[in-house]
Protein backbone atom coordinates (compact mmCIF):
# COMPACT_ATOMS: atom_id res chain seq x y z
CA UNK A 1 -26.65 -6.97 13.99
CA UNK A 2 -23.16 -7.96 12.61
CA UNK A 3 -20.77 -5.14 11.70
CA UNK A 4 -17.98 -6.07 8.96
CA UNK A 5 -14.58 -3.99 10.43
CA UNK A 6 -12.24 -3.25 7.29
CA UNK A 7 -9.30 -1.50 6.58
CA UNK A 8 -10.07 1.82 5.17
CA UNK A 9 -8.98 1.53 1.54
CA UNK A 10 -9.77 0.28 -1.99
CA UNK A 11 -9.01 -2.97 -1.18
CA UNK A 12 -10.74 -3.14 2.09
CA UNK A 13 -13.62 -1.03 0.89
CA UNK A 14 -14.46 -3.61 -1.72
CA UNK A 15 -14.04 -6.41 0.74
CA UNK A 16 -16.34 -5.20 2.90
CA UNK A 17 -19.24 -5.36 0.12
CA UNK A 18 -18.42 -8.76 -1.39
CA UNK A 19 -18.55 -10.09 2.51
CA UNK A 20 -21.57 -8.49 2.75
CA UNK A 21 -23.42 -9.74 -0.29
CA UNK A 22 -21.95 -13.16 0.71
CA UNK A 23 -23.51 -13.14 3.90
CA UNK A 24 -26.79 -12.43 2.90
CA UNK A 25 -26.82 -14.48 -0.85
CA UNK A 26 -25.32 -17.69 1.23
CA UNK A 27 -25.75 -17.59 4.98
CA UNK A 28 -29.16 -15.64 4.75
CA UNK A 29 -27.44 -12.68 7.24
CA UNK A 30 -29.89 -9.10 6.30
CA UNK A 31 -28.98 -7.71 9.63
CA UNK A 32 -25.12 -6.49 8.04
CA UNK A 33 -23.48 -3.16 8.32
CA UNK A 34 -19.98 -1.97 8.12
CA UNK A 35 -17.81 0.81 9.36
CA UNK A 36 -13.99 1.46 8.39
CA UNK A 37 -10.43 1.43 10.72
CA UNK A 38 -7.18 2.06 10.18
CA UNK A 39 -3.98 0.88 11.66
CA UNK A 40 -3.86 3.52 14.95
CA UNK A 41 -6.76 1.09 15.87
CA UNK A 42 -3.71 -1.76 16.75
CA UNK A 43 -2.77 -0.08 20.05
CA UNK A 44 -6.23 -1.16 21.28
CA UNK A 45 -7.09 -4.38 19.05
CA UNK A 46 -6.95 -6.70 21.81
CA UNK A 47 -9.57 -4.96 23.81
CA UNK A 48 -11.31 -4.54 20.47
CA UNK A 49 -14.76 -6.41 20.65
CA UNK A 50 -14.62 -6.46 24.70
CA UNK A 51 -17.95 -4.65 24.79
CA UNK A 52 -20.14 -7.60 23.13
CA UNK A 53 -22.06 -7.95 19.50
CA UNK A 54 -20.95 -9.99 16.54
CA UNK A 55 -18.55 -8.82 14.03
CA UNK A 56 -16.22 -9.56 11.09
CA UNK A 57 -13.19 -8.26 9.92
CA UNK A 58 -11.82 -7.65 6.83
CA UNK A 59 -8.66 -6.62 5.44
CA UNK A 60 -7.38 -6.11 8.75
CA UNK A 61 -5.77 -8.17 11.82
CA UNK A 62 -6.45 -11.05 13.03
CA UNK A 63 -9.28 -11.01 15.61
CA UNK A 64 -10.21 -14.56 17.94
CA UNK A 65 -13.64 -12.91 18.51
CA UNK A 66 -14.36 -12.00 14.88
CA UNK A 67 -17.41 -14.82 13.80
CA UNK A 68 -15.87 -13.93 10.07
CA UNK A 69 -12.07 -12.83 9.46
CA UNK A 70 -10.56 -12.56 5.76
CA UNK A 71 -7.40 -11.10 5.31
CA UNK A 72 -3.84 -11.37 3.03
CA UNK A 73 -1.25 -9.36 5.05
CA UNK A 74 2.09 -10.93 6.50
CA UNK A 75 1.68 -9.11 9.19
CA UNK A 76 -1.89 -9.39 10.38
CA UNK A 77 -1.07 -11.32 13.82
CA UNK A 78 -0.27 -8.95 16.47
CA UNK A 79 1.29 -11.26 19.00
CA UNK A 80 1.91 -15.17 19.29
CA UNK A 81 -0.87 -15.63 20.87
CA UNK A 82 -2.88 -14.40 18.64
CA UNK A 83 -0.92 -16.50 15.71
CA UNK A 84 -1.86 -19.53 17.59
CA UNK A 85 -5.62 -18.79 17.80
CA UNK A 86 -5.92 -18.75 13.86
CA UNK A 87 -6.65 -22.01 12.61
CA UNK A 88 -8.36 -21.63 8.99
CA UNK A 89 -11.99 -22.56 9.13
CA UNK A 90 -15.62 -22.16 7.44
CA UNK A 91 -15.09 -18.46 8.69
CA UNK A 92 -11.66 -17.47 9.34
CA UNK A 93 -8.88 -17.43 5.93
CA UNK A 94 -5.58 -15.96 5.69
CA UNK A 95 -3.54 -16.08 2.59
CA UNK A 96 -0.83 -14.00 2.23
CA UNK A 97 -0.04 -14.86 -1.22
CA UNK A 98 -3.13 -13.09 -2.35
CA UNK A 99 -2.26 -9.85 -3.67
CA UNK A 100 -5.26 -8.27 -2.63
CA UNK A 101 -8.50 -9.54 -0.06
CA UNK A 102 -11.13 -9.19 -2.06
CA UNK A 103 -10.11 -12.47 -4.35
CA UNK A 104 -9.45 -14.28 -0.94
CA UNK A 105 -13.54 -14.24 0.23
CA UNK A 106 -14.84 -14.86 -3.44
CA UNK A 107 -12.64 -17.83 -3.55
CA UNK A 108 -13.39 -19.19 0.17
CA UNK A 109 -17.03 -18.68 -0.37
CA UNK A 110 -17.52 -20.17 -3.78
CA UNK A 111 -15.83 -23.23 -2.48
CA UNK A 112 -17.02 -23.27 1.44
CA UNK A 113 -20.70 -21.87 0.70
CA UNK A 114 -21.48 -22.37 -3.00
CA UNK A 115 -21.28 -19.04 -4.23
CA UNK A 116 -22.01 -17.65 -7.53
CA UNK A 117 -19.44 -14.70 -7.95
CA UNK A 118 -21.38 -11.88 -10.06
CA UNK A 119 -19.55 -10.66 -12.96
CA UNK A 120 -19.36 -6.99 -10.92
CA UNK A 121 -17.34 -8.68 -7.82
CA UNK A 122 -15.04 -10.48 -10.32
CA UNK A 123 -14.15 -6.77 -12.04
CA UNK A 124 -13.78 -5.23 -8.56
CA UNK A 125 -10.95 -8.16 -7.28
CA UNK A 126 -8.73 -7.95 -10.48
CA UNK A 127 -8.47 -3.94 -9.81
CA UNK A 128 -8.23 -4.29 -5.94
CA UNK A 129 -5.36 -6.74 -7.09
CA UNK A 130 -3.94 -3.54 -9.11
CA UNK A 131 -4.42 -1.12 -7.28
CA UNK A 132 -3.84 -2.83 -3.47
CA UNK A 133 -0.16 -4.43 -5.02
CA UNK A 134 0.35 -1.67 -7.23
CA UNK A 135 0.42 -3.76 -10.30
CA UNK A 136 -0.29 -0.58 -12.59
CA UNK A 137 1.50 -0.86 -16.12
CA UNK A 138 3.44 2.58 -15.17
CA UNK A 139 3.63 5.31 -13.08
CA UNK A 140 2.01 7.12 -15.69
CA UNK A 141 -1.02 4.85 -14.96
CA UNK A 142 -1.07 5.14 -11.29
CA UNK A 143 -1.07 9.23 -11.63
CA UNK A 144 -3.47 9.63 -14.46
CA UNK A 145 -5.84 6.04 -15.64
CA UNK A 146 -9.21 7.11 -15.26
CA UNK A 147 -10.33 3.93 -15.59
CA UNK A 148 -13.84 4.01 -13.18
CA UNK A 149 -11.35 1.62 -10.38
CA UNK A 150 -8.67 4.57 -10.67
CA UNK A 151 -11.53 7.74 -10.33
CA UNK A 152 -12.60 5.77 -7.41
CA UNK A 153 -9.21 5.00 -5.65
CA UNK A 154 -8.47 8.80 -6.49
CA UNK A 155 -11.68 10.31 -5.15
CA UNK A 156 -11.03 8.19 -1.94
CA UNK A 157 -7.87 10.81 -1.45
CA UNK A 158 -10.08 13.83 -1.21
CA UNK A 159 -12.83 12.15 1.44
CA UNK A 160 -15.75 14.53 3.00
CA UNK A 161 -15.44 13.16 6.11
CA UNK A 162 -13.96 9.92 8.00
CA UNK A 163 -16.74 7.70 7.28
CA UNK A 164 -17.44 8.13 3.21
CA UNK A 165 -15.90 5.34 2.68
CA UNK A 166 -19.08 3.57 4.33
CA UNK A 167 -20.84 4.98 1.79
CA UNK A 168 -18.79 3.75 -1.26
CA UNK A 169 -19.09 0.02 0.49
CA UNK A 170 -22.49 0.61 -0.18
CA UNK A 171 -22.27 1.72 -3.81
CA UNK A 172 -19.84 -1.53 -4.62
CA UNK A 173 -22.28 -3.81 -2.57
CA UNK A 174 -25.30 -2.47 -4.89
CA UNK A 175 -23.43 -1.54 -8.38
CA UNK A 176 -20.68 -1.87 -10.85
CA UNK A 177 -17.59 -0.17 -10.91
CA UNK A 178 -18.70 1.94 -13.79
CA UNK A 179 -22.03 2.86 -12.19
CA UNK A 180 -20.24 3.69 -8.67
CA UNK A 181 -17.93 5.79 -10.72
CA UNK A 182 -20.84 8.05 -12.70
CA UNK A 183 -22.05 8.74 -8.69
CA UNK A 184 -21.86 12.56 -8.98
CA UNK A 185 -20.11 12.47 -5.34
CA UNK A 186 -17.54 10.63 -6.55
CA UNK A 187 -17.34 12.65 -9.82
CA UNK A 188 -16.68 16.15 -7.73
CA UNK A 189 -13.95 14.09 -5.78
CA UNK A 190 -12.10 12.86 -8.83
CA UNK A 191 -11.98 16.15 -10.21
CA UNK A 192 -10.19 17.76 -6.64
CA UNK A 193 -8.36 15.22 -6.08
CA UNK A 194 -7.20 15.77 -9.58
CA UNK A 195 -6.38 19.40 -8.80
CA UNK A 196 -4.49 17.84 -5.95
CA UNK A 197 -2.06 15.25 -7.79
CA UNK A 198 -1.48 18.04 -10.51
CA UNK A 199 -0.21 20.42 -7.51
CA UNK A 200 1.38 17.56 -5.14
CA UNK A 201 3.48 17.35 -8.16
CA UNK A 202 4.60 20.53 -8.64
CA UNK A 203 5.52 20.54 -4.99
CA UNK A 204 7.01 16.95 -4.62
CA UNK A 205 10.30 18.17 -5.12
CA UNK A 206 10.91 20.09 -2.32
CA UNK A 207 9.90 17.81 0.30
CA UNK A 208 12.46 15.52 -0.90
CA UNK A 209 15.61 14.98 2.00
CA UNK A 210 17.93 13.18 0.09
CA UNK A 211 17.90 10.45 -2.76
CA UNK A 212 20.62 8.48 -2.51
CA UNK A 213 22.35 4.57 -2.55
CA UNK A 214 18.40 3.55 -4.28
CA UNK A 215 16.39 5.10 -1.34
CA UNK A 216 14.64 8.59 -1.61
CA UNK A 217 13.66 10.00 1.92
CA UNK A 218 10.51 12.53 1.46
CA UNK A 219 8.89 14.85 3.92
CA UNK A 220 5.53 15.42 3.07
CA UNK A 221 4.03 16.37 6.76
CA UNK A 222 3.21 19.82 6.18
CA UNK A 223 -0.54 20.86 5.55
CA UNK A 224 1.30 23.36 3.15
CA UNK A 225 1.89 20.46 0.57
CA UNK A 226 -0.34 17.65 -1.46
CA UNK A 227 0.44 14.66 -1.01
CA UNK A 228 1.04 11.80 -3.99
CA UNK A 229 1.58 8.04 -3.45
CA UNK A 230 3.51 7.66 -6.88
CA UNK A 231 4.92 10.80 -7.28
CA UNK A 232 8.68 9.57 -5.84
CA UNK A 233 8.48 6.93 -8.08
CA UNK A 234 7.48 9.15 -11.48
CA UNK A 235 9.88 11.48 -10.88
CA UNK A 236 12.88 9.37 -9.33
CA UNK A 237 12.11 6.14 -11.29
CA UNK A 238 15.89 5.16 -10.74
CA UNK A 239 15.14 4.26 -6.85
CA UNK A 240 14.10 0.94 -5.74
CA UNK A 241 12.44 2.10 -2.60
CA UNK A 242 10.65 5.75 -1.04
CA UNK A 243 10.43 6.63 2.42
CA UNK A 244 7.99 9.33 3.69
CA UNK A 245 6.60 11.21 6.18
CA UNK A 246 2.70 11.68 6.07
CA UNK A 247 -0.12 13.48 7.70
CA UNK A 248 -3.62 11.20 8.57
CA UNK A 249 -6.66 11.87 9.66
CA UNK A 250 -5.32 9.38 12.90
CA UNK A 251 -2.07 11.21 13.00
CA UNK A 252 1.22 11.16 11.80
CA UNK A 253 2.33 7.87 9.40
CA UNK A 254 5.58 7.32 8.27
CA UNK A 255 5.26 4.85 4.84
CA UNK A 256 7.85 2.60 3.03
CA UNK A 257 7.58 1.17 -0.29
CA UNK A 258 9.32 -0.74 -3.20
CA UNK A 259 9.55 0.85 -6.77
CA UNK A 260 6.89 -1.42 -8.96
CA UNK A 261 8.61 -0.59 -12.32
CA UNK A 262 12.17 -0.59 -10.43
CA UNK A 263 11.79 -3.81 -7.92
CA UNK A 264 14.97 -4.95 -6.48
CA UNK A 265 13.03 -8.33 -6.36
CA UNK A 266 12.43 -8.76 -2.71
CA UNK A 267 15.32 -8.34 -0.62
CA UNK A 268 13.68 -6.49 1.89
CA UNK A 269 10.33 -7.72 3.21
CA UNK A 270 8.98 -3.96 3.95
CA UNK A 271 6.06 -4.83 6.07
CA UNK A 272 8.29 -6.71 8.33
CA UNK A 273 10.50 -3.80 8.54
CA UNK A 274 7.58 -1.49 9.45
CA UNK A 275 6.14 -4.07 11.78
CA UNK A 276 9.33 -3.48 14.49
CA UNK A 277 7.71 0.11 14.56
CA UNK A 278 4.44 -1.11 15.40
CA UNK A 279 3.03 -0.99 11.86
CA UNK A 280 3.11 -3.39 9.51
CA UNK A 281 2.04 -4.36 6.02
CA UNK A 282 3.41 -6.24 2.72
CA UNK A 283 6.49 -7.29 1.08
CA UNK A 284 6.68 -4.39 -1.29
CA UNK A 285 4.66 -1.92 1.28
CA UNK A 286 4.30 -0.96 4.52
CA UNK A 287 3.43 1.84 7.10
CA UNK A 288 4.17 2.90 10.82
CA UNK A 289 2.22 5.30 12.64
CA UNK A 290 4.76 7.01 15.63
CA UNK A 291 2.99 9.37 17.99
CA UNK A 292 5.44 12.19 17.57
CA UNK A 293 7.19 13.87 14.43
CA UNK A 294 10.31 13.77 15.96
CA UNK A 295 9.88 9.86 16.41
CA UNK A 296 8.16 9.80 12.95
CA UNK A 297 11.66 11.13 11.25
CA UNK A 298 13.92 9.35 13.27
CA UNK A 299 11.68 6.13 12.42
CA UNK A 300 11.58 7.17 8.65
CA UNK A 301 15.20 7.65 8.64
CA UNK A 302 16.52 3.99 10.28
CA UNK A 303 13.80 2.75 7.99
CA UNK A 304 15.39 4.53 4.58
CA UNK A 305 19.00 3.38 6.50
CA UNK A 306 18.10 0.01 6.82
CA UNK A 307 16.88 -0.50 3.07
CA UNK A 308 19.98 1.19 1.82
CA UNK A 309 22.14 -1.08 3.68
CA UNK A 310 20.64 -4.22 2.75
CA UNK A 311 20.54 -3.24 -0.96
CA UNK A 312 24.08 -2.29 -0.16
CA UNK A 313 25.01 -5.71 0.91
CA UNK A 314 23.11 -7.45 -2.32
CA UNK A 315 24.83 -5.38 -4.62
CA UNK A 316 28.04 -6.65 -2.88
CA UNK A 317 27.13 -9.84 -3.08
């Protein structure tokens, strides 16, 4: 048996079932199941695979032990040693130019193992590409497309339980976007979780701290608000970056990003930036996940600090 490890999102959800179908179209693998992580799993990853059996690992860090390992973040080594190990192979690639994984295994396979991307995988990449670098046309878009991608990625926000996301790996391995979207599961999601943007924006405002030199610093902790990834960005769309404070189901995550429709063009390299807290992530986007509130604002705060002074300094300049 080979379990496929991914991160817990659109973008690692639909990696999980293109490496799956890969496996068992080119390399003849039925024996393939998956199960999701998320980035509180880094305080253990080196001990991670210690108890034996094969596995992959998508959309995720960098693993020596993993027999298959795709993934596109900056910051998917965890230490030098584990830089060193990587050496791109038959069944190890890391691009960090892609914008999303998914793209990254249909491209390795079709030109490592000869194979034929269906027309379903193809759709699924260009919106992981959307929706995993937020290339939306507006904020509008993010907060209200109901394309079938966008039900999906919004139903994902209102999950049952830890481990549905197994379950929509196995609608993408098996059906189209469309088809996955009509799942009457997913249906009853979208419509909560649209009950839930509608209200997280009605109550974004008053988590806000203070908005200020292009940064807006948002407290969003409390179970007594919804929370919404765009909602900083529709209703401040004068700030180049949003700092906030928000609950998981592994704890307390403090998450930094850069305005898509406001970009100050990369002079901050986010992930980085989150990375010195022990998280990690993109250019434009990146998380931390500190064990106490009281660490999670004072981490949320040097982070919002930081970004103001370096756009500061390239305004000066």
């Amino acid at each position: 048996m080979l379990t496929i490890w991914y991160h817990r999102d659109f973008d690692g959800i639909a990696s999980a079932a293109i490496l799956a179908d890969v496996l068992r179209d080119r390399l003849g693998r039925t024996d393939v199941r998956w199960s999701g992580v998320n980035h509180d799993r880094r305080n253990d990853w080196f001990g991670w695979g210690a108890e034996g059996g094969e596995f992959a690992v998508v959309d995720f860090f960098f693993h020596p032990k993993a027999a298959y390992w795709f993934d596109h973040h900056p910051t998917t080594f965890v230490n030098e040693e584990y830089r060193r190990l990587y050496e791109p192979s038959d069944r190890w690639r890391f691009d960090p130019t892609s914008p999303s994984c998914p793209p990254l295994i249909l491209r390795h396979a079709e030109e490592t193992w000869g194979y034929k991307t269906p027309q379903r995988f193809k759709e699924l990449a260009e919106w992981s590409n959307v929706i995993d670098a937020a290339r939306f046309e507006s904020a509008e878009e993010a907060l209200f497309g109901d394309a079938p991608a966008l039900r999906i990625m919004r139903a994902l926000t209102v999950a049952p339980h830890v481990d549905w996301s197994d379950d929509i790996v196995g609608h993408f391995y098996r059906s189209d976007l469309e088809t996955t979207a009509r799942n009457s599961e997913i249906e009853k999601r979208y419509q909560r979780a649209c009950k839930n943007r509608d209200t997280a924006l009605q109550q974004f405002d008053g988590t806000v701290l203070e908005s200020r030199s292009g940064v807006l610093l948002y407290d969003a902790s409390s179970d007594r608000v919804r929370r919404e990834r765009f909602a900083a960005f529709y209703f401040y769309p004068e700030i180049s970056y949003a700092v906030g404070l928000l609950p998981t189901r592994a704890g307390l995550h403090v998450t930094a990003a850069e305005n898509p429709w406001n970009s100050p063009r990369g002079v901050v390299d986010v992930g980085a930036l989150c990375e010195k807290y022990g998280g990690g992530g993109h250019r434009a986007v990146g998380g931390a996940n500190p064990s106490t509130y009281s660490e999670g604002r004072r981490v949320a705060q040097e982070i919002a600090d930081e970004l103001r002074r370096v756009l500061a300094s390239t305004h000066r300049s």
